[in-house]
Protein backbone atom coordinates (compact mmCIF):
# COMPACT_ATOMS: atom_id res chain seq x y z
CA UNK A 1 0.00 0.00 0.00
CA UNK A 2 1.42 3.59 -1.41
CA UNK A 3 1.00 6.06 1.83
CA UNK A 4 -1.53 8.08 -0.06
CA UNK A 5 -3.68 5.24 0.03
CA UNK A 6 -3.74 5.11 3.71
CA UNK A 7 -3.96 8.80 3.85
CA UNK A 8 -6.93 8.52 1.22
CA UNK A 9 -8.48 5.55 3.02
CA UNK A 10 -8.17 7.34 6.63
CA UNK A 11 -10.32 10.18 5.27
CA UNK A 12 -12.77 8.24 3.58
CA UNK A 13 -12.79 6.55 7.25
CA UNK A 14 -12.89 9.80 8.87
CA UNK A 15 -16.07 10.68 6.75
CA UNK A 16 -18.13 7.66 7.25
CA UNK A 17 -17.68 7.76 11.14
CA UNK A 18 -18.72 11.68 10.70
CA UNK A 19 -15.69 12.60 13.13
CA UNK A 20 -16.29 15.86 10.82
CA UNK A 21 -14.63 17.33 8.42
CA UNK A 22 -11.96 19.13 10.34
CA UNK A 23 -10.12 16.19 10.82
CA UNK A 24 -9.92 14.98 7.00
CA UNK A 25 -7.39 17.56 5.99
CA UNK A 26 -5.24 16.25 9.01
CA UNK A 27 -4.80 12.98 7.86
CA UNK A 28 -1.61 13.01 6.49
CA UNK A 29 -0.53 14.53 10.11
CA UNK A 30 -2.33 11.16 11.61
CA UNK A 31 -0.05 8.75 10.07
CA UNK A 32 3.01 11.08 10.57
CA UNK A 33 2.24 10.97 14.35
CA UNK A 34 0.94 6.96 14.31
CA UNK A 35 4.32 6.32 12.31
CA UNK A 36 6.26 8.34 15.11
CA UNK A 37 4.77 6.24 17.94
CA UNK A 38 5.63 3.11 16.36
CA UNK A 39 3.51 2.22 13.57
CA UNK A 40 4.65 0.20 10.63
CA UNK A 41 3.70 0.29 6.80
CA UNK A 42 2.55 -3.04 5.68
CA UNK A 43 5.59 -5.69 4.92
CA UNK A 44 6.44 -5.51 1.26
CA UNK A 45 8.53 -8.60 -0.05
CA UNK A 46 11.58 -7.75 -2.06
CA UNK A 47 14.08 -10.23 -3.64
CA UNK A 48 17.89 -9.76 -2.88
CA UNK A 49 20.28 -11.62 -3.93
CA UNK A 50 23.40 -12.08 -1.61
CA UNK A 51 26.42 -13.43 -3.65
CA UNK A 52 27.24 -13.92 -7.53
CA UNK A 53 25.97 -17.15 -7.25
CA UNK A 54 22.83 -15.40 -8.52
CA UNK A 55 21.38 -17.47 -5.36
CA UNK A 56 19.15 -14.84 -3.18
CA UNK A 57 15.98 -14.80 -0.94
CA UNK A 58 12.73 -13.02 -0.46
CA UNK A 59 12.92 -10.53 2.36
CA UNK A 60 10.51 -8.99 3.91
CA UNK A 61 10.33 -5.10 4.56
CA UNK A 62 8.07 -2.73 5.99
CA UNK A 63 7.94 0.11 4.08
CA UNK A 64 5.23 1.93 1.87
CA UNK A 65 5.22 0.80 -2.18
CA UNK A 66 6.93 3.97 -3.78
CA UNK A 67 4.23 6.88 -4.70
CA UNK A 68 5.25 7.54 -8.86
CA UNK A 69 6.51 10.63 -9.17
CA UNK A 70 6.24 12.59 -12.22
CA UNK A 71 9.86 12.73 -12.89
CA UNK A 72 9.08 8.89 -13.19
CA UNK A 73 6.40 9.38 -15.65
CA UNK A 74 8.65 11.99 -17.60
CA UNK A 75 11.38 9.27 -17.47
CA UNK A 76 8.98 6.44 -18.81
CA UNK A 77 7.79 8.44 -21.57
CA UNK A 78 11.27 9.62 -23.33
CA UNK A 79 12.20 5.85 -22.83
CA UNK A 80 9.18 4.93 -25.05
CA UNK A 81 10.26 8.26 -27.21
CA UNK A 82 13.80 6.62 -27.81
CA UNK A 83 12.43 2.97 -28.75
CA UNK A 84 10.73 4.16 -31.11
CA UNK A 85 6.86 2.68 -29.69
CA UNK A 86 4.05 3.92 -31.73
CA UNK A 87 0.81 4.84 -30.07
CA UNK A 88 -0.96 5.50 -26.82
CA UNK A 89 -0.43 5.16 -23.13
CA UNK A 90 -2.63 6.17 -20.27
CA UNK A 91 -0.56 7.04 -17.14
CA UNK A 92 -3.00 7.41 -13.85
CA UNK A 93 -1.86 8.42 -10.53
């Protein structure tokens, strides 16, 4: 889960419980201060591998799944500019 999806999904939260809506703009600050007293992201596996054997392992790490940027867009799309691809792309984020 990207962090703006728990941000996102806190307000919707906030909103159904009608806390008011005061508090939605504040949820960002929510998980800022649940993060500072201890709270985790959800465990994300990555594969790493160790040695050149090429032999690795699947670790897991709690961390948020990276928000795309749109310097990673602008990267994707002169990629496809310089291959040469032909057509169209939708990019949502």
């Amino acid at each position: 889960m990207k962090r703006s999806e728990m941000v996102e999904a806190l307000r919707e939260w906030i909103m159904r419980c009608n806390y008011g809506s005061e508090f939605v703009d504040h949820a960002s600050g929510m998980i800022k201060f649940l993060e500072r007293q201890g709270m985790q992201p959800p465990a994300i596996p990555k594969k790493y591998v160790f040695d050149d054997s090429g032999e690795g392992a699947v670790v897991m790490f709690n961390e948020w799944e990276p928000e795309i940027a749109q310097e990673t867009v602008d990267q994707a799309l002169e990629h496809i500019g310089k291959k040469g691809v032909i057509g169209e792309m939708e990019i949502t984020l």
